[in-house]
C-alpha atoms as a PDB file:
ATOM      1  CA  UNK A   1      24.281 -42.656  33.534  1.00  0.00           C
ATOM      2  CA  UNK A   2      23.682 -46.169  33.184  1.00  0.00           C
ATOM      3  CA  UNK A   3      25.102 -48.888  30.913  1.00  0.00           C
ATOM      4  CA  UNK A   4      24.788 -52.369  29.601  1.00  0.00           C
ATOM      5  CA  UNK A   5      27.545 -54.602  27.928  1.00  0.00           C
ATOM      6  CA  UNK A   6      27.449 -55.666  24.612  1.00  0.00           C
ATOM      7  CA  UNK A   7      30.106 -58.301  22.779  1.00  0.00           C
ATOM      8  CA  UNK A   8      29.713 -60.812  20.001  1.00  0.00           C
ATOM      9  CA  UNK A   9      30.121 -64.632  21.000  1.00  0.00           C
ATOM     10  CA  UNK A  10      33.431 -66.099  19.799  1.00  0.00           C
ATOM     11  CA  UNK A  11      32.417 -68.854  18.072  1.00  0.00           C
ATOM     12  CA  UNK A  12      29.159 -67.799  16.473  1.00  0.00           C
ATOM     13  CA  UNK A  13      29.358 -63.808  16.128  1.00  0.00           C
ATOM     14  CA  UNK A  14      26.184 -63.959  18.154  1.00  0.00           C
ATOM     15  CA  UNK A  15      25.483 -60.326  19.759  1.00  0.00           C
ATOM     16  CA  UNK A  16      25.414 -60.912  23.069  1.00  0.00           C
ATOM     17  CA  UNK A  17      24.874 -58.548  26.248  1.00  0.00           C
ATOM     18  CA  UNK A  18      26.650 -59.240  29.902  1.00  0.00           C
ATOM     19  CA  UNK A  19      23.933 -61.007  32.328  1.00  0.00           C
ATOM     20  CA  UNK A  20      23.648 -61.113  35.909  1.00  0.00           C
ATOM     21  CA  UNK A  21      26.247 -63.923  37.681  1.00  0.00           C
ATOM     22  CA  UNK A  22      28.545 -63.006  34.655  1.00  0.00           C
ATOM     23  CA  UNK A  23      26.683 -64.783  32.262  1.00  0.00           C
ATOM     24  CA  UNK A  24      26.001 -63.381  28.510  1.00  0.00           C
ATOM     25  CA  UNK A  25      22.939 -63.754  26.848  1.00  0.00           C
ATOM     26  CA  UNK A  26      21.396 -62.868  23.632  1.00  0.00           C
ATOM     27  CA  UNK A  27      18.757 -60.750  24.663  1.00  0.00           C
ATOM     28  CA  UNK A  28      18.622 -57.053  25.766  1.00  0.00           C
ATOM     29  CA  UNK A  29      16.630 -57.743  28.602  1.00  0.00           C
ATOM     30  CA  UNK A  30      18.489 -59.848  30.462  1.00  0.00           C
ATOM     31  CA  UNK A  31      21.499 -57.455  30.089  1.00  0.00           C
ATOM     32  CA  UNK A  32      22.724 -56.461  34.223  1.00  0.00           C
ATOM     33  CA  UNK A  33      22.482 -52.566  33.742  1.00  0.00           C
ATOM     34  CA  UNK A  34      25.517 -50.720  35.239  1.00  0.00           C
ATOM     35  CA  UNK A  35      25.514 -47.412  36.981  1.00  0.00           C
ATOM     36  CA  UNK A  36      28.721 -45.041  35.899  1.00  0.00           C
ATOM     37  CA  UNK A  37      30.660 -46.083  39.488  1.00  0.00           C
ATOM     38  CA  UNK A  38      30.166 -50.147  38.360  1.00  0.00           C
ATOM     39  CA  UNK A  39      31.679 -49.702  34.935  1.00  0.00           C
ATOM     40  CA  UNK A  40      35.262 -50.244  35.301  1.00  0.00           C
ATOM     41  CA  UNK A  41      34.262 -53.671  36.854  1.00  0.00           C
ATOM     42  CA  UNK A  42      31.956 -54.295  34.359  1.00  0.00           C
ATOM     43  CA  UNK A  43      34.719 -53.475  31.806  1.00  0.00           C
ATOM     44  CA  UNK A  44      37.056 -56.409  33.730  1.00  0.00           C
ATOM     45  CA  UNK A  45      34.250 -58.536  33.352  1.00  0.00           C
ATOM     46  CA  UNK A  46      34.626 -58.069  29.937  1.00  0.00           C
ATOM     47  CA  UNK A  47      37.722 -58.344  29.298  1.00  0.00           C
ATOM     48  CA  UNK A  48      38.035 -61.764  31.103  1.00  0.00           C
ATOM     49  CA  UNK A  49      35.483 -63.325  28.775  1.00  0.00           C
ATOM     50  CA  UNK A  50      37.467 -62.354  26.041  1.00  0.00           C
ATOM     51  CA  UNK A  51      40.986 -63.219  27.619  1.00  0.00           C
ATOM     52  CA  UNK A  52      39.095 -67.132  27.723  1.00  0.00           C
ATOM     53  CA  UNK A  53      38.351 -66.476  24.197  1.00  0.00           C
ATOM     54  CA  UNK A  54      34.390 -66.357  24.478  1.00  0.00           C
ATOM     55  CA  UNK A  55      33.789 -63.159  23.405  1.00  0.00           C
ATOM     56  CA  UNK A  56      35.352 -60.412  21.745  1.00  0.00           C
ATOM     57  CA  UNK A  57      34.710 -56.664  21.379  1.00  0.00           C
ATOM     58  CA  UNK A  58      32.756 -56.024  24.744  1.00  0.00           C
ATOM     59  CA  UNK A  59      32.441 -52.362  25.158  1.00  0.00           C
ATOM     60  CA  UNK A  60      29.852 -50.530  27.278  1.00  0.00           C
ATOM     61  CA  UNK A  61      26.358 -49.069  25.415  1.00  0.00           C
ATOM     62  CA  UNK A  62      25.409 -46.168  27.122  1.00  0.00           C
ATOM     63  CA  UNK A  63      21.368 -46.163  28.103  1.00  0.00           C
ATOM     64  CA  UNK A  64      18.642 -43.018  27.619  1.00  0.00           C
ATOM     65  CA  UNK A  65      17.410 -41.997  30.899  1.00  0.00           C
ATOM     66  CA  UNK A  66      14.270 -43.716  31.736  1.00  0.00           C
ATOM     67  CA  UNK A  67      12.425 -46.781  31.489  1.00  0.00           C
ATOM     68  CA  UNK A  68      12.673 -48.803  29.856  1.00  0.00           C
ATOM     69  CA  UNK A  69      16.341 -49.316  29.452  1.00  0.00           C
ATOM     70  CA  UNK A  70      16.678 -48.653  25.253  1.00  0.00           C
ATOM     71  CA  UNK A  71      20.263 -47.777  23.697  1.00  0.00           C
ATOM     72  CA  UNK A  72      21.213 -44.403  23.489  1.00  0.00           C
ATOM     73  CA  UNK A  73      23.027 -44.780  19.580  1.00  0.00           C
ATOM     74  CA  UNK A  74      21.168 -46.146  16.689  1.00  0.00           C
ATOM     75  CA  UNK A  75      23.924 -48.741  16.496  1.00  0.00           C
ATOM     76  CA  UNK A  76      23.238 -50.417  19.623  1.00  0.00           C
ATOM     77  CA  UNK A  77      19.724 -49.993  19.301  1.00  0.00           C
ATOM     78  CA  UNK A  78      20.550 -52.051  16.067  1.00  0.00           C
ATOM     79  CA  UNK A  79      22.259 -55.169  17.710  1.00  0.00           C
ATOM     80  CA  UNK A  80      19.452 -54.935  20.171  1.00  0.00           C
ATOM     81  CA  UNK A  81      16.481 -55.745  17.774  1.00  0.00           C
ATOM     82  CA  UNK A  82      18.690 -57.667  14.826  1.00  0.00           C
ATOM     83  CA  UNK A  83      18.858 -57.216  11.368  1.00  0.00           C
ATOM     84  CA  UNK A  84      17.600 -54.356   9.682  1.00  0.00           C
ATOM     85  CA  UNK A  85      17.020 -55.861   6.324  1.00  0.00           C
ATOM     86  CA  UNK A  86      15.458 -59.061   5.181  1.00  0.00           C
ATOM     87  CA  UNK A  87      12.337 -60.892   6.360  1.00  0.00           C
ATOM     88  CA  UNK A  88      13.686 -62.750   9.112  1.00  0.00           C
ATOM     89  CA  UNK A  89      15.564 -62.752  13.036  1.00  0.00           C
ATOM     90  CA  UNK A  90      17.722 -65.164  13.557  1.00  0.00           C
ATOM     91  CA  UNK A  91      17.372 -64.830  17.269  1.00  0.00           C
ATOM     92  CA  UNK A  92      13.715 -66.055  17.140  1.00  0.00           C
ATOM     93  CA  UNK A  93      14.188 -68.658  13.709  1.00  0.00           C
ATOM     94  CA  UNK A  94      16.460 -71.100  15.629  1.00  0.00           C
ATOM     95  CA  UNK A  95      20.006 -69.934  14.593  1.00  0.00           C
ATOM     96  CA  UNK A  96      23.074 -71.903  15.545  1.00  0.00           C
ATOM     97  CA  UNK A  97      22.459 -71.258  19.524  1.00  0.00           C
ATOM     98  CA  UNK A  98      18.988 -71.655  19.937  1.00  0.00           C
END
């Protein structure tokens, strides 16, 4: 199986998904995708970011098999795309982090 990691930024609630180098970026694509043997580091990775109080929540969102890499629960295939509701993204409008 393969994963991603998903949190929400601290200081904005931003969704935000765990990046190569340990970075954590707002968009699914960037997202480092985990096999099932990397998780548990992964998961430390995770936890340190909150522990410094930049994110909290990170969990791992388990991936369908194939390509390309889409959420396996509606939920995270939710926090992938943005709202549901409304006529706009603030991940393309210029929110607080753009």
């Amino acid at each position: 199986m393969s994963y991603v990691i998903s949190a929400n930024r601290l200081l904005s609630g931003s969704i935000v998904f765990l990046a190569a180098d340990e970075r954590w970026s707002e968009q699914f694509e960037d997202a480092h995708i985990f096999s099932s043997d990397e998780l548990e580091d992964a998961h430390q990775i995770g936890q340190r970011a909150e522990k410094c109080n930049f994110v909290i929540g990170s969990y791992a969102v388990e991936l369908k098999a194939g390509t390309p890499a889409v959420p396996k629960r509606l939920k995270d295939s939710i926090r992938r795309t943005g709202p549901t509701v409304g006529d706009h993204n603030p991940r393309t409008l210029g929110g607080p982090e753009s």
